[in-house]
Structures are given as C-alpha cells and as structure tokens.
PDB file of N, CA and C in Angstrom:
ATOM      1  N   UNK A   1      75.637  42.067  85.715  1.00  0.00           N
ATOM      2  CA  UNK A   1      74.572  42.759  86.373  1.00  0.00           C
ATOM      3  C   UNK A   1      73.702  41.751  87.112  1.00  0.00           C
ATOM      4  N   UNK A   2      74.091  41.053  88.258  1.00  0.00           N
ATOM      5  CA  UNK A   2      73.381  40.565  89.122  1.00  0.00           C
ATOM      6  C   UNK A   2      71.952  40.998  88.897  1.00  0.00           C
ATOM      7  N   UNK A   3      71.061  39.855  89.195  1.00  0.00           N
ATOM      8  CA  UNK A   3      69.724  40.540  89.455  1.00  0.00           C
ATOM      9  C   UNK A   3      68.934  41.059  88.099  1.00  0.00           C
ATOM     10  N   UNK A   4      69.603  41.878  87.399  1.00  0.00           N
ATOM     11  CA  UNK A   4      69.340  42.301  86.106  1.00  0.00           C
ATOM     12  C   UNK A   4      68.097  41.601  85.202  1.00  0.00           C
ATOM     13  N   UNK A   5      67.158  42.201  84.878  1.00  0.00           N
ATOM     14  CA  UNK A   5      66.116  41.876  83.892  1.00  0.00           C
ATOM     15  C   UNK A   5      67.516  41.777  81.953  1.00  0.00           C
ATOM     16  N   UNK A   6      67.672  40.700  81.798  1.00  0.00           N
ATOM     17  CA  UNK A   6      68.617  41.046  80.177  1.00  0.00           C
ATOM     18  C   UNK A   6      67.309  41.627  79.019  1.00  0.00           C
ATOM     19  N   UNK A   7      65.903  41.894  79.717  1.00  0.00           N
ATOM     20  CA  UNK A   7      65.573  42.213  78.449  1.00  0.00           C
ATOM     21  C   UNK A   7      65.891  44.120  78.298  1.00  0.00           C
ATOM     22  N   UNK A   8      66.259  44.232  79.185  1.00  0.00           N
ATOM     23  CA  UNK A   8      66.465  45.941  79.297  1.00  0.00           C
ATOM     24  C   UNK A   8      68.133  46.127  79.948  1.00  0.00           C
ATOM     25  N   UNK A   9      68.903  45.442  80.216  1.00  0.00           N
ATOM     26  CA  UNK A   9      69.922  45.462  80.092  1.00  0.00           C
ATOM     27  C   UNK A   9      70.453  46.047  79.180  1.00  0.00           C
ATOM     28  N   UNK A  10      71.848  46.519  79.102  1.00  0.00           N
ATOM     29  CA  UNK A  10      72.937  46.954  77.586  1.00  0.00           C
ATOM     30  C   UNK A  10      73.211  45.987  76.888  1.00  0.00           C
ATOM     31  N   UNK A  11      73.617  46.086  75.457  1.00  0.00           N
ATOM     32  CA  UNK A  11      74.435  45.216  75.152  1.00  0.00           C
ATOM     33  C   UNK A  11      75.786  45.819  74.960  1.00  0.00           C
ATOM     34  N   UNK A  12      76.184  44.719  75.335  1.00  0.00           N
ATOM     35  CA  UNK A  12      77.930  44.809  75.404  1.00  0.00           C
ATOM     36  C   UNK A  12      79.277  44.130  74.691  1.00  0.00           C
ATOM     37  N   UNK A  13      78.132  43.779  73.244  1.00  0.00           N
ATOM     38  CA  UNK A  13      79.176  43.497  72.599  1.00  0.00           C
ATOM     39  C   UNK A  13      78.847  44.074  71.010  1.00  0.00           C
ATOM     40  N   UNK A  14      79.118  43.292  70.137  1.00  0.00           N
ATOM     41  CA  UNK A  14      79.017  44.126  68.588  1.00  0.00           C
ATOM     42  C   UNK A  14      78.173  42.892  67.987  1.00  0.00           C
ATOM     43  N   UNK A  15      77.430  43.359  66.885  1.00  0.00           N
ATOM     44  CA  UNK A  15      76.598  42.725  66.145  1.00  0.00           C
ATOM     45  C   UNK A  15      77.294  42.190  64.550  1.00  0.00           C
ATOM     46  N   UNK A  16      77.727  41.011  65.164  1.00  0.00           N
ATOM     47  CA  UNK A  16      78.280  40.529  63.663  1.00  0.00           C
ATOM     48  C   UNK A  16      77.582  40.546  62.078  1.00  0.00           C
ATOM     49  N   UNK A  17      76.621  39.776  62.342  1.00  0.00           N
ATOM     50  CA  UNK A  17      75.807  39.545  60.890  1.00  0.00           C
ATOM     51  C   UNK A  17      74.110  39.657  61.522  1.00  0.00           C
ATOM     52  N   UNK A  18      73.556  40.361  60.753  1.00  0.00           N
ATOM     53  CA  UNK A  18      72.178  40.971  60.916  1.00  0.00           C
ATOM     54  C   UNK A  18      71.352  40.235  60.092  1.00  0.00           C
ATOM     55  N   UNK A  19      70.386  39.702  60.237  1.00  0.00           N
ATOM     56  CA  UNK A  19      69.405  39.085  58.590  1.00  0.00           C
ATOM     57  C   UNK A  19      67.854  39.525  59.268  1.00  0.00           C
ATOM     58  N   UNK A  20      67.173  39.968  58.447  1.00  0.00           N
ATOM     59  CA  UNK A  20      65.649  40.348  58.665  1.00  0.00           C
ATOM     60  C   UNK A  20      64.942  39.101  57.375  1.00  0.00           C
ATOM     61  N   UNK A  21      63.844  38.818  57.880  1.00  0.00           N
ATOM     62  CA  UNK A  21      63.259  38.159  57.422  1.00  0.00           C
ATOM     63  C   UNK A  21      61.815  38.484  57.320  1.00  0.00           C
ATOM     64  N   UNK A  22      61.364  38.057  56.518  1.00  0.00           N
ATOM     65  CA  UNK A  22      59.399  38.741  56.262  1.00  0.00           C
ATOM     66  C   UNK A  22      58.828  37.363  56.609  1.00  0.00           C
ATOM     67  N   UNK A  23      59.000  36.433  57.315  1.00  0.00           N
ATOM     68  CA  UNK A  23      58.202  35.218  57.825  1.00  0.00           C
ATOM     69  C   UNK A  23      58.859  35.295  59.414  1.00  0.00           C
ATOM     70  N   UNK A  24      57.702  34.149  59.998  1.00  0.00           N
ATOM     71  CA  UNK A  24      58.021  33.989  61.243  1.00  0.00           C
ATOM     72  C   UNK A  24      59.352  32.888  61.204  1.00  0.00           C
ATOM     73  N   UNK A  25      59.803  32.738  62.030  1.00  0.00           N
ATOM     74  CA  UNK A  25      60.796  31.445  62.331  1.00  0.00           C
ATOM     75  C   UNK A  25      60.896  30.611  63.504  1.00  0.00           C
ATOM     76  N   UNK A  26      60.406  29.220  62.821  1.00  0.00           N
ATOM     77  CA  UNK A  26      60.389  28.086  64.020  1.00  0.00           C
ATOM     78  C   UNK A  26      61.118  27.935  64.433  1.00  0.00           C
ATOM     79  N   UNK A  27      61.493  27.435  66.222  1.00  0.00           N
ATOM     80  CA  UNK A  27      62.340  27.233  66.692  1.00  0.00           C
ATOM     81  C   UNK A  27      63.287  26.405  65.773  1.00  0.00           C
ATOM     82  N   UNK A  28      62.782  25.007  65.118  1.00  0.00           N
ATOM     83  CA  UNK A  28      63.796  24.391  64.656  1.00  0.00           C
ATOM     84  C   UNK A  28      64.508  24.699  63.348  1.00  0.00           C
ATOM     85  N   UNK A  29      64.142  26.035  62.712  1.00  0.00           N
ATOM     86  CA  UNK A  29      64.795  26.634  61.808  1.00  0.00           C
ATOM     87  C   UNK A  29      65.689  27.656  62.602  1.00  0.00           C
ATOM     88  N   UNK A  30      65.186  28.288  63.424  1.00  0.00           N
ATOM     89  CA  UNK A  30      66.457  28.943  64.187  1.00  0.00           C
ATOM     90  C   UNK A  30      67.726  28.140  64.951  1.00  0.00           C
ATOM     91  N   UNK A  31      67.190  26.967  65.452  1.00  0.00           N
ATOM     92  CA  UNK A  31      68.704  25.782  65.965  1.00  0.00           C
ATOM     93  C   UNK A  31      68.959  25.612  64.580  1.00  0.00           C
ATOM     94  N   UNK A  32      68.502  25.244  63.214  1.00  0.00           N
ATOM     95  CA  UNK A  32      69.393  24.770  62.509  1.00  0.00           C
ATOM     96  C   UNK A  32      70.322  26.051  61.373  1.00  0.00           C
ATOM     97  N   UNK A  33      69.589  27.242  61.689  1.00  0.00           N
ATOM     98  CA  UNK A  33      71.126  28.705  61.331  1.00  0.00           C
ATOM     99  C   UNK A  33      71.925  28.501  62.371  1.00  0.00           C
ATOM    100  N   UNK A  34      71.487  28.542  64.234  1.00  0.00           N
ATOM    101  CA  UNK A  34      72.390  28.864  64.829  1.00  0.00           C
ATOM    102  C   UNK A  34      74.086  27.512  64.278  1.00  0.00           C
ATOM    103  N   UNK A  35      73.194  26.135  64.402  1.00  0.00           N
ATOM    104  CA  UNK A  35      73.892  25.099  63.908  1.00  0.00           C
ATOM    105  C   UNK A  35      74.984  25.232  62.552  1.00  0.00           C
ATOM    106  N   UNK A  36      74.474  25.892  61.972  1.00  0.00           N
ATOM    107  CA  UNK A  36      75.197  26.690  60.561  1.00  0.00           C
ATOM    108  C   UNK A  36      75.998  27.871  60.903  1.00  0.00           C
ATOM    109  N   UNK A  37      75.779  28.141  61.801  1.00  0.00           N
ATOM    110  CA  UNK A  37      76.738  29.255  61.839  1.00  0.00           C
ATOM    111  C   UNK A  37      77.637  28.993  62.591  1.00  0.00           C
ATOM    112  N   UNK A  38      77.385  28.080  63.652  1.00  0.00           N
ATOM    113  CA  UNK A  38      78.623  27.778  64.690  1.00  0.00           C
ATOM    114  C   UNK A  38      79.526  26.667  63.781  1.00  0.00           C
ATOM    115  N   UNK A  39      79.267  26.252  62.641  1.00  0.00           N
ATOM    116  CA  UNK A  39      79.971  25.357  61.706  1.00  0.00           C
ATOM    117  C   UNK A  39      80.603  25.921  61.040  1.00  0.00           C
ATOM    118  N   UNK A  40      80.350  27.477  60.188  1.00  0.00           N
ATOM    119  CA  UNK A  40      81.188  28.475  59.780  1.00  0.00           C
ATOM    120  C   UNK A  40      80.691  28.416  58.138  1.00  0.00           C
ATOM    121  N   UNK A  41      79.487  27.964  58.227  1.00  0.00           N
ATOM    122  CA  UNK A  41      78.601  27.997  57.017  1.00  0.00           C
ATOM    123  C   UNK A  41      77.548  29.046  56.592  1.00  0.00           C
TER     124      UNK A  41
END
C-alpha cells in the first residue's frame, strides 16, 4: 500500500505469540525479547 499510513492499514499476517504485561517496557527490554526470540529462546 504505497503511500499508506501502517498505523490504520490491515494486517496481513497471523499473530504468533501474544504476551500482555502490567508494566511499561523500555526500549532496551523490548530489543532484548525481540533478541530472544529471533534466537529461538
């Protein structure tokens, strides 16, 4: 979608693993799940 705003866009794929959390999360706790997860941890 050229042009396209992605915050109102579709999504177009499937939602693997979901986690809710009751705190905020710092960027460098979110690079170090994404880091964990692209490791297969």
């Amino acid at each position: 979608m050229p042009g396209s705003d992605a915050a109102v866009a579709p999504m177009t794929g499937t939602i693997d693993e979901l986690k809710i959390f009751n705190i905020p999360l710092g960027e460098d706790i979110v690079k170090a799940m994404y880091k964990l997860g692209v490791a297969g941890k």
